[in-house]
Every structure is written in structure tokens, then in C-alpha cells.
Protein backbone atom coordinates (compact mmCIF):
# COMPACT_ATOMS: atom_id res chain seq x y z
CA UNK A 1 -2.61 30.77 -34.34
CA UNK A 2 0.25 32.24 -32.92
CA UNK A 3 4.14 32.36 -33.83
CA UNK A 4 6.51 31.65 -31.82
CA UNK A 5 10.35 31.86 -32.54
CA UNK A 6 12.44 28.96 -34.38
CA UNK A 7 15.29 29.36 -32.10
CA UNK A 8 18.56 30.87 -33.31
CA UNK A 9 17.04 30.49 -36.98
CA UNK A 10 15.63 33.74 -36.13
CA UNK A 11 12.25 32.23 -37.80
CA UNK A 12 8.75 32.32 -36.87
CA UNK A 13 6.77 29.54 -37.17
CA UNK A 14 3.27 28.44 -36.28
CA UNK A 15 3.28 26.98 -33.05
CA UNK A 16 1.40 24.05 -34.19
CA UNK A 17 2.99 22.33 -37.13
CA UNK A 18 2.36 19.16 -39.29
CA UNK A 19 4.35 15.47 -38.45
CA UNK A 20 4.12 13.82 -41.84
CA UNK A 21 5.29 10.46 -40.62
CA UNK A 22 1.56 8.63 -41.81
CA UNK A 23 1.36 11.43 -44.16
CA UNK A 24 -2.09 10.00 -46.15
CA UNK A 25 -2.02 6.68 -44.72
CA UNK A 26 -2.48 5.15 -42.01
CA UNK A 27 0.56 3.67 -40.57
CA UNK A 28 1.25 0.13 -42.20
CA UNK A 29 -1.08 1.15 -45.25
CA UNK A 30 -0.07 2.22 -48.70
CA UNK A 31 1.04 5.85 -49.23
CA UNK A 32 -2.26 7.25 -51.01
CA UNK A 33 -0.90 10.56 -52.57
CA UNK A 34 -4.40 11.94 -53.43
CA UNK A 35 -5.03 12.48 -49.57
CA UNK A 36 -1.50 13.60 -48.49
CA UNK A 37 -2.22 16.49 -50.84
CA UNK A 38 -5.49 17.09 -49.34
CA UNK A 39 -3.51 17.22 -45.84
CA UNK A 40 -1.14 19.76 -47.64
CA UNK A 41 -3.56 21.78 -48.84
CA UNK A 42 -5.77 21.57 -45.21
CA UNK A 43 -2.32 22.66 -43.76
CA UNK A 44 -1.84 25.62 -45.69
CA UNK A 45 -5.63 26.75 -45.57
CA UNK A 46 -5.25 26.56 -41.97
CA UNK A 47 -2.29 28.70 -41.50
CA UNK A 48 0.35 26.30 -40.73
CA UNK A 49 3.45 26.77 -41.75
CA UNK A 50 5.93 24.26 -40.26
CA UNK A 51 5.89 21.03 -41.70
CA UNK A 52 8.45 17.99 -40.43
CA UNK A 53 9.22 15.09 -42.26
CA UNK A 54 12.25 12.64 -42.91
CA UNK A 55 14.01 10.91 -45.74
CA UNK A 56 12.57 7.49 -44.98
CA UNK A 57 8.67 8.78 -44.68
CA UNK A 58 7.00 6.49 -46.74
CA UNK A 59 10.05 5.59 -48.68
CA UNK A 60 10.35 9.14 -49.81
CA UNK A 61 6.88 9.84 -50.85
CA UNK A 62 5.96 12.29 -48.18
CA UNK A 63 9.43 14.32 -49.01
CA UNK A 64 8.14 14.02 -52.89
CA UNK A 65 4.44 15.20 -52.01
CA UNK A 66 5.43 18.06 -49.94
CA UNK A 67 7.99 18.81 -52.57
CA UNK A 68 5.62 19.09 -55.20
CA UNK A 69 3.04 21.30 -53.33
CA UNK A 70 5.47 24.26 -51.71
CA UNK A 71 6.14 24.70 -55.18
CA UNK A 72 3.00 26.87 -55.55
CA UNK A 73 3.82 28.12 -51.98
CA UNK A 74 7.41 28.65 -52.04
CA UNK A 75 8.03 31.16 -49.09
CA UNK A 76 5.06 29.86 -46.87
CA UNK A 77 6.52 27.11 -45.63
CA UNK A 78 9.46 25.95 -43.20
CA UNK A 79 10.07 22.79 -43.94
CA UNK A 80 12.29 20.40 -41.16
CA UNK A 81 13.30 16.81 -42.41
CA UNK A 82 15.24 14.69 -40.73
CA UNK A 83 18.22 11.89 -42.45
CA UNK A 84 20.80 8.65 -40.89
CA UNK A 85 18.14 6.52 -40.46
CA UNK A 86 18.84 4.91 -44.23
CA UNK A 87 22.06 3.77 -43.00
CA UNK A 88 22.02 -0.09 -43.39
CA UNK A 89 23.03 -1.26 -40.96
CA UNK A 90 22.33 1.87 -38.61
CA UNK A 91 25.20 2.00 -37.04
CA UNK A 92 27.49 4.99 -35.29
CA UNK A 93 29.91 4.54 -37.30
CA UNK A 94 27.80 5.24 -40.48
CA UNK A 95 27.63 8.74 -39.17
CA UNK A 96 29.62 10.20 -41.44
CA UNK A 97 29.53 14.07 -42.73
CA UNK A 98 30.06 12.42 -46.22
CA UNK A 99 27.30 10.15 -45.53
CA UNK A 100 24.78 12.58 -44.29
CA UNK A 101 25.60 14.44 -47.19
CA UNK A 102 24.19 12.06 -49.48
CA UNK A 103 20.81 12.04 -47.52
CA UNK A 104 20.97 15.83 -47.75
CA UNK A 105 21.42 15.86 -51.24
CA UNK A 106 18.14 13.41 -51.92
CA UNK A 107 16.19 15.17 -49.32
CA UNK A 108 16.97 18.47 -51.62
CA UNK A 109 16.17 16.80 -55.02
CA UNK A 110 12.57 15.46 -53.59
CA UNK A 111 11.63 18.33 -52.07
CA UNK A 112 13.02 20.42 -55.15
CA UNK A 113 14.82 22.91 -52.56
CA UNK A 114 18.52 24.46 -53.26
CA UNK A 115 18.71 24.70 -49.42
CA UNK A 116 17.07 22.89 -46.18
CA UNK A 117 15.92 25.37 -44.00
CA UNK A 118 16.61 22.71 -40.96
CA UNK A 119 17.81 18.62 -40.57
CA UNK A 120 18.22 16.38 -37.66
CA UNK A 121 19.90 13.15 -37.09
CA UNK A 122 16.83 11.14 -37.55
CA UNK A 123 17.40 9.21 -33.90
CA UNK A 124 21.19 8.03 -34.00
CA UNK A 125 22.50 5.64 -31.62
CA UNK A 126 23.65 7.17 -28.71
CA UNK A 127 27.64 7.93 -29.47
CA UNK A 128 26.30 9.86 -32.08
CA UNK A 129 25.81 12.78 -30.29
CA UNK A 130 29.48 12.88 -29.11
CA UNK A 131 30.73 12.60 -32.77
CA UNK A 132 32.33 15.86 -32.23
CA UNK A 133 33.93 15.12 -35.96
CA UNK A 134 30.32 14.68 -37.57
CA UNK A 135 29.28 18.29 -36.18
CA UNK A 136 32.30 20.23 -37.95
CA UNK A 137 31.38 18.12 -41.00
CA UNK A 138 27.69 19.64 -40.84
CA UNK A 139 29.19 22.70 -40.18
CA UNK A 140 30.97 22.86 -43.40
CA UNK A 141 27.71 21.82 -45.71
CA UNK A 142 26.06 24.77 -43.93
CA UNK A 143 28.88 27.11 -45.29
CA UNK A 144 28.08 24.89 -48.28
CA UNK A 145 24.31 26.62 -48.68
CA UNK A 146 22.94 22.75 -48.97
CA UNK A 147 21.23 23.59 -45.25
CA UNK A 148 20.75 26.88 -43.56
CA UNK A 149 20.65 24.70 -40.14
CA UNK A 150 20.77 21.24 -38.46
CA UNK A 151 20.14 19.48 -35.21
CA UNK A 152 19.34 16.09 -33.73
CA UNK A 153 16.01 14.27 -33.10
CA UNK A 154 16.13 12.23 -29.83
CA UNK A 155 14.89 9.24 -28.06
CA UNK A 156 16.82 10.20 -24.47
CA UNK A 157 16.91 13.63 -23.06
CA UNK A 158 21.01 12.03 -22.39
CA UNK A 159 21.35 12.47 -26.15
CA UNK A 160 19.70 16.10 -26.29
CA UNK A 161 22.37 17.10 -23.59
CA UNK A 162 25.23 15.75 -25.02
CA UNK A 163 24.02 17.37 -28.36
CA UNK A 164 24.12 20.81 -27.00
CA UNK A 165 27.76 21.05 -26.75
CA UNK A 166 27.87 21.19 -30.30
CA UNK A 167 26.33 24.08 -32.68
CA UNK A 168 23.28 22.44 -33.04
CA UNK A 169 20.12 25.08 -34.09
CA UNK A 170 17.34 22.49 -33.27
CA UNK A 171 16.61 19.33 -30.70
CA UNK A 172 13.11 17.20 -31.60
CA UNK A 173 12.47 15.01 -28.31
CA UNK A 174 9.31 13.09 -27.45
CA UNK A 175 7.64 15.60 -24.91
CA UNK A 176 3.77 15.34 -24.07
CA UNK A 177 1.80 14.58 -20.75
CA UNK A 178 3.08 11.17 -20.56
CA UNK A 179 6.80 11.94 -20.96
CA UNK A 180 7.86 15.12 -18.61
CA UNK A 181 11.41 14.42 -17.97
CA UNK A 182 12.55 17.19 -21.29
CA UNK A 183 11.24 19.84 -18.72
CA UNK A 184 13.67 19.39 -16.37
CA UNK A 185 17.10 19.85 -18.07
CA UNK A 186 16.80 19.55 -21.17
CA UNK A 187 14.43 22.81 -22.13
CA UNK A 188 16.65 24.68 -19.64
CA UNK A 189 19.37 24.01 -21.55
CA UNK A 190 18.22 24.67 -25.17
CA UNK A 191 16.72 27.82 -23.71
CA UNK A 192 19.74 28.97 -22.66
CA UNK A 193 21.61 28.10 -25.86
CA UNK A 194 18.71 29.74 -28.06
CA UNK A 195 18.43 25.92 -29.45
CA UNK A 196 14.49 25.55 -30.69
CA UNK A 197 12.47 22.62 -29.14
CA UNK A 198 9.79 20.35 -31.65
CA UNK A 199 7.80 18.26 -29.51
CA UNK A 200 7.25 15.08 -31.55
CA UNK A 201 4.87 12.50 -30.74
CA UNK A 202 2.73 14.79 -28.98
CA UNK A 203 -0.65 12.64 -28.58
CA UNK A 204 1.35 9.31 -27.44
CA UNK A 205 0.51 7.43 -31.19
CA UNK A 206 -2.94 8.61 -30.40
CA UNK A 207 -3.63 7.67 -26.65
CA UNK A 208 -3.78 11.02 -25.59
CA UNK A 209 -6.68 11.66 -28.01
CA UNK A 210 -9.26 9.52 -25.08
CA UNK A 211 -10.19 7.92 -28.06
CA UNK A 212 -8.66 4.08 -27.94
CA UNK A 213 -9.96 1.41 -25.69
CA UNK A 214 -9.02 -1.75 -24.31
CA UNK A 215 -10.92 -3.61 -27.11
CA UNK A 216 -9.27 -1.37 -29.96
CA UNK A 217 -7.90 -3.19 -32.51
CA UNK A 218 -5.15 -1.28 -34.66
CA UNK A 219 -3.49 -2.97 -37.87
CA UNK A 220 -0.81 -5.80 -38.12
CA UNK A 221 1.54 -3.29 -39.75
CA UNK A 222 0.78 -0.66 -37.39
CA UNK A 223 3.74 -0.05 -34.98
CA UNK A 224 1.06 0.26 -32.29
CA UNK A 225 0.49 -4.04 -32.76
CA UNK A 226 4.04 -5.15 -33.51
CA UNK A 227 6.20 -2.49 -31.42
CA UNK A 228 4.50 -2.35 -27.90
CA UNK A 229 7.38 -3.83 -26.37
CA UNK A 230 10.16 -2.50 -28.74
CA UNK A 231 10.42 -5.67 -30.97
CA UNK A 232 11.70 -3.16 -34.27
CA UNK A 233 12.96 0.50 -32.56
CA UNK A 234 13.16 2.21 -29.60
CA UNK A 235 9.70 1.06 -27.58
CA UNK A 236 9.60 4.70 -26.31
CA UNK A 237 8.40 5.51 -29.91
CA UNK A 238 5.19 3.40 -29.51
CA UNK A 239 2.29 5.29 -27.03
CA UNK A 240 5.53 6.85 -25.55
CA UNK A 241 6.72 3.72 -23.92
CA UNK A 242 3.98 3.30 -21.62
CA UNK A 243 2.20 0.08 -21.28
CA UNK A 244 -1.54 0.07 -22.94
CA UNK A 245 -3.72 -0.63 -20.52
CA UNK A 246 -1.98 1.62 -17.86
CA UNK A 247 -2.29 4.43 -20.14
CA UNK A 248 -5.89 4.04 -20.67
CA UNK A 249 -6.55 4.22 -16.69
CA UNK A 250 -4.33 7.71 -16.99
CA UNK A 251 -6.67 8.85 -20.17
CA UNK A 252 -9.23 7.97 -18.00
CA UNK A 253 -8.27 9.92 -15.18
CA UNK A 254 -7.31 12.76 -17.48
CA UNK A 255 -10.77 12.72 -19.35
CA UNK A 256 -12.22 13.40 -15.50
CA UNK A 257 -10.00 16.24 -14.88
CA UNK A 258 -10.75 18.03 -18.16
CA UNK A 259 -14.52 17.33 -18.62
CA UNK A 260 -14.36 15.50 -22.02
CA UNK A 261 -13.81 12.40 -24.04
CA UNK A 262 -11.93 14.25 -26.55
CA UNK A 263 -8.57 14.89 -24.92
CA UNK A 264 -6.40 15.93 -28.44
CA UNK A 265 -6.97 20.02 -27.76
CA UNK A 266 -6.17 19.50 -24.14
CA UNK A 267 -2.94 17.65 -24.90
CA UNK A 268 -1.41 19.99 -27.39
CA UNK A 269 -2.27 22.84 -25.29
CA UNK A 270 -0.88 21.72 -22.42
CA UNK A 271 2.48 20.98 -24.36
CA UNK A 272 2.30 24.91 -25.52
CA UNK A 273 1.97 26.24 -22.40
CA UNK A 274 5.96 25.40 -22.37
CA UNK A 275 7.28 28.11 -23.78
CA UNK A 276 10.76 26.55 -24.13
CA UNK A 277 8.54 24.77 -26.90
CA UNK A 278 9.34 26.34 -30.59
CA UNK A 279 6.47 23.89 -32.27
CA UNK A 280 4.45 20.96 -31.55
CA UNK A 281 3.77 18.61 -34.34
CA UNK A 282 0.70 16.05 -34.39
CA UNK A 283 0.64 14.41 -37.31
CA UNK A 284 -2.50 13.69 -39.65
CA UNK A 285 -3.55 11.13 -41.78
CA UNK A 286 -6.54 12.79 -43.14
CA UNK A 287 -7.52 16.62 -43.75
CA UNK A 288 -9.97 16.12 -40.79
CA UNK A 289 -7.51 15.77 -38.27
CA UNK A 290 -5.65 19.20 -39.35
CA UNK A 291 -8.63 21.30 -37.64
CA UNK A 292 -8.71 19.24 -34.79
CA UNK A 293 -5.42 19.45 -34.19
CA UNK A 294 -5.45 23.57 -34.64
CA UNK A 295 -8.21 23.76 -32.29
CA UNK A 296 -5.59 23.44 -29.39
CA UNK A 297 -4.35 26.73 -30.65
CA UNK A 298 -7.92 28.03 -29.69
CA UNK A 299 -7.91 27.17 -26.01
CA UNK A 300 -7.65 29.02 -23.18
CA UNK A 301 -4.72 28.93 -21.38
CA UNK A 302 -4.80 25.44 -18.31
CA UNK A 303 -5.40 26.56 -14.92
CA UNK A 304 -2.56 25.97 -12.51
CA UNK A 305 -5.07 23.50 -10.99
CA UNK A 306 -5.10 21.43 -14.64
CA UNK A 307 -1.45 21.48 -14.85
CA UNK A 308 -0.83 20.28 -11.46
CA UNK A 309 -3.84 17.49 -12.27
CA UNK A 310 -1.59 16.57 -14.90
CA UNK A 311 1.34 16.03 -13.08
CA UNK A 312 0.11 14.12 -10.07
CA UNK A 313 -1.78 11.45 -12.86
CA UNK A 314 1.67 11.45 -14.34
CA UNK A 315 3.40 10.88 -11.20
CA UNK A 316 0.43 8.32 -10.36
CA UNK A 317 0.52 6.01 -13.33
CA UNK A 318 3.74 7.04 -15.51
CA UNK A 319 6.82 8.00 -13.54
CA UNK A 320 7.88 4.75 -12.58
CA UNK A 321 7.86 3.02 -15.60
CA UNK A 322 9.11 6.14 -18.05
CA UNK A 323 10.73 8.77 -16.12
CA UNK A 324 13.99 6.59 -15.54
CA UNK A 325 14.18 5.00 -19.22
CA UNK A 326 14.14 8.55 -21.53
């Protein structure tokens, strides 16, 4: 697998990480430990050595798990997690440096770390990223040596823009083949600033892997049931804000164009041919899906003519709808 740079960290890091947002459990089920530690393990056999998570993963289990294994791995790793979203209510105004501070300090105790090598704003409101008060308070807990470096994870490429004006080291934004608009000034912009790009939700909740239907059924706790429409968070979080059945005529279309059912390699690929992309990270809820998801790494590089057959079923079936709301 190859390494790519981690931005002005100075870092290299596999370009395919691990999302540990279902981290051994499906989303909605109970956190089994037993498997995320199989996933850890899978990861680290495999070579990976980025791994994102956040405060609020499982109510702190999946900081706790990973915490526990790096501890017989303690320089393999770089380890992103992400803190705000505890705020209650999650509001702007609970933005504090003090606040964030607190998260920092619990993310540190789970993980059993005496410094985060990177956190983000786990998806602030908006103003957030003009809080130009919270970004010389994370300034000063970097001179602190709680975190070597911090940055913002995004639902609008608006908020990854605004973000930049501030010494940020690291921008997570939804980016995959149904959600282009990071490419055209967002990545530009990092780029220029040296600011490292994590491509989140790379597989659209699993759309992207060709293997959902129209008669697939997922769980009533699963954000892919109860969020379609953005009835709990953002909607863009959910099969990247585009409407089911719409997607499935673009998998469709994108199954043609790349001669297979299974469309997981394809997708991740195509995000790394980017390079304004530091890491991509699919997530896993069993070891299984780790090699899958490292098989991307594998691939050839797309032809122009598959990258412009990805655009014009984007522009086809997506734009409309996406392009003007993220």
C-alpha cells in the first residue's frame, strides 16, 4: 500500500485508513468488543496505519478498544479522533477552547495517549468555522502537548473554506463519486495551504459497494432507515444525500462502466487518484471488509475514459440534487 503525506504533520500514512464509526457493529447494534479487536488486529496485519474515530463512537467504546490495542503497537499507528459533538445542546456557542478541552482530555484518557496526534471539530454548525477565538484557544493546547495538531470535519465545502483561514493541519469532508464539489475549491485550497484531506464516507453508507437493492432492507436503528431525509443530522451524512432509488440507477450505470457487481475497489480507487487526498477511510464492521477495502490499493490506476464515465453518470443522476446543497 502506499504512503502518502499527512499534510503539514510531516507524517506518512497509509493511503487507505480505517473509519471506526460501526467499529464491530453494525450501525444501530450493540458495540461487540470481541470483533472490533478482530478489525484492529485485521488493520494492523494489513498494513494500515491511520485509524479515525471520535469521542461519541459508540459512546466511547471504539476510542477505549483502539486504546487498548495501540498499546502493544505504540508507534504504528496515527490515530485521528474527532470531539464537539457531546455538546448538549450542540450549539455554536458551546464551542469553547475550554470546552473542547474537556473532550480532549477524555479522548486522551480512553485512548491512553499523553498527546493526539490530530482532532477535528466533529461537524460544528456552520459559525463555527469563523470562531476565530476557538482557533487561538486550540492553538494554545497544542503549545500545551495535549495535541500535536487539529482541524475540522465538514458537512459543506463553505465550512472547509472558511476553516482554512485559520491554522488548521487537517479538513475531513465527504468526497466520493457521488459528491465531487471538494474538487473544485476546496482541495485547491488545502493543497495550497499544505492542509491534509480525509475523505470520509467514501462508499456513500455502502451504495457505492453495487451491493444494495431496491428490496434491501437495513435495520430500524440504522441511519440508512430513519435518516434518508435528514430527520436526526445533516441528510448529506446518509448515502451522501442522494435519494435511494436514484442512486441505485447511478450504481447501475457505474457497475456497466467498470465490468462488475462489486464496485467497493473501484470507488476507493477512484477517490485516490486525487492526489490532494492524504487518506481515504471506509469503515468496517467485520475483519472481512478490511481486505476488501485494501484491495483498492491494488488497482491499476482508472483510465481517463473511467474517470470521465464517472463524471458524466455524476452529472447525469447527481448534480442536481447534491452539487448545490454541500
Amino acid at each position: 500500500m502506499e504512503m502518502r503525506r499527512f499534510g503539514k504533520s510531516g507524517r506518512m500514512v497509509t493511503e487507505i485508513g480505517l473509519g471506526t464509526w460501526q467499529l464491530g457493529t453494525r450501525w444501530g447494534d450493540p458495540f461487540n468488543h470481541e470483533e472490533a479487536m478482530k478489525i484492529l488486529q485485521a488493520t494492523y496485519d494489513s498494513g494500515i496505519t491511520l485509524i479515525d474515530t471520535a469521542d461519541i463512537y459508540n459512546n466511547g467504546n471504539s476510542e477505549k478498544t483502539i486504546g487498548e490495542f495501540i498499546k502493544a503497537h505504540p508507534d504504528h499507528f496515527y490515530i485521528v479522533t474527532k470531539c464537539g459533538r457531546g455538546l448538549n445542546p450542540h450549539t455554536a456557542e458551546g464551542y469553547t477552547a475550554e470546552a473542547m478541552e474537556k473532550f480532549i482530555d477524555g479522548s486522551l484518557e480512553r485512548l491512553g495517549l499523553e498527546r493526539l496526534d490530530m482532532v477535528l471539530l466533529h461537524c460544528p454548525p456552520s459559525p463555527v468555522f469563523r470562531n476565530a477565538e476557538l482557533f487561538e484557544g486550540l492553538d494554545k493546547i497544542v503549545k500545551k502537548g495535549k495535541i500535536a495538531g487539529y482541524g475540522v470535519s465538514i458537512e459543506k465545502v463553505s465550512e472547509g473554506l472558511d476553516a482554512l483561514d485559520f491554522n488548521i493541519s487537517a479538513i475531513e469532508v465527504i468526497y466520493n463519486m457521488f459528491r465531487l464539489k471538494p474538487e473544485e475549491q476546496l482541495f485547491p485550497k488545502a493543497k495550497q495551504k499544505d492542509v491534509a484531506i480525509l475523505a470520509r464516507v467514501p462508499l456513500a453508507s455502502g451504495l457505492l459497494t453495487g451491493k444494495y437493492t431496491k428490496d434491501t432492507k437495513f435495520g430500524a436503528k440504522d441511519h440508512r432507515t430513519y435518516n434518508r431525509h435528514g430527520e436526526s443530522f445533516d441528510k448529506g451524512e446518509t448515502f451522501s444525500g442522494v435519494d435511494y432509488e436514484t442512486g441505485l440507477k447511478a450504481v447501475d450505470e457505474l457497475k456497466a462502466l467498470f465490468k462488475t457487481d462489486d464496485l467497493a475497489p473501484y470507488a476507493l480507487r477512484w477517490i485516490l487518484m486525487n492526489d490532494a487526498v492524504s487518506a481515504v477511510i471506509p469503515g468496517a464492521s467485520r475483519k472481512e471488509q478490511i481486505i476488501s477495502n485494501i484491495r483498492a490499493a491494488e488497482l491499476d490506476a482508472l483510465t481517463d475514459e473511467q474517470m470521465r464515465g464517472v463524471r458524466a453518470i455524476y452529472d447525469k443522476y447527481i448534480r442536481a440534487s447534491v452539487h448545490p446543497n454541500w
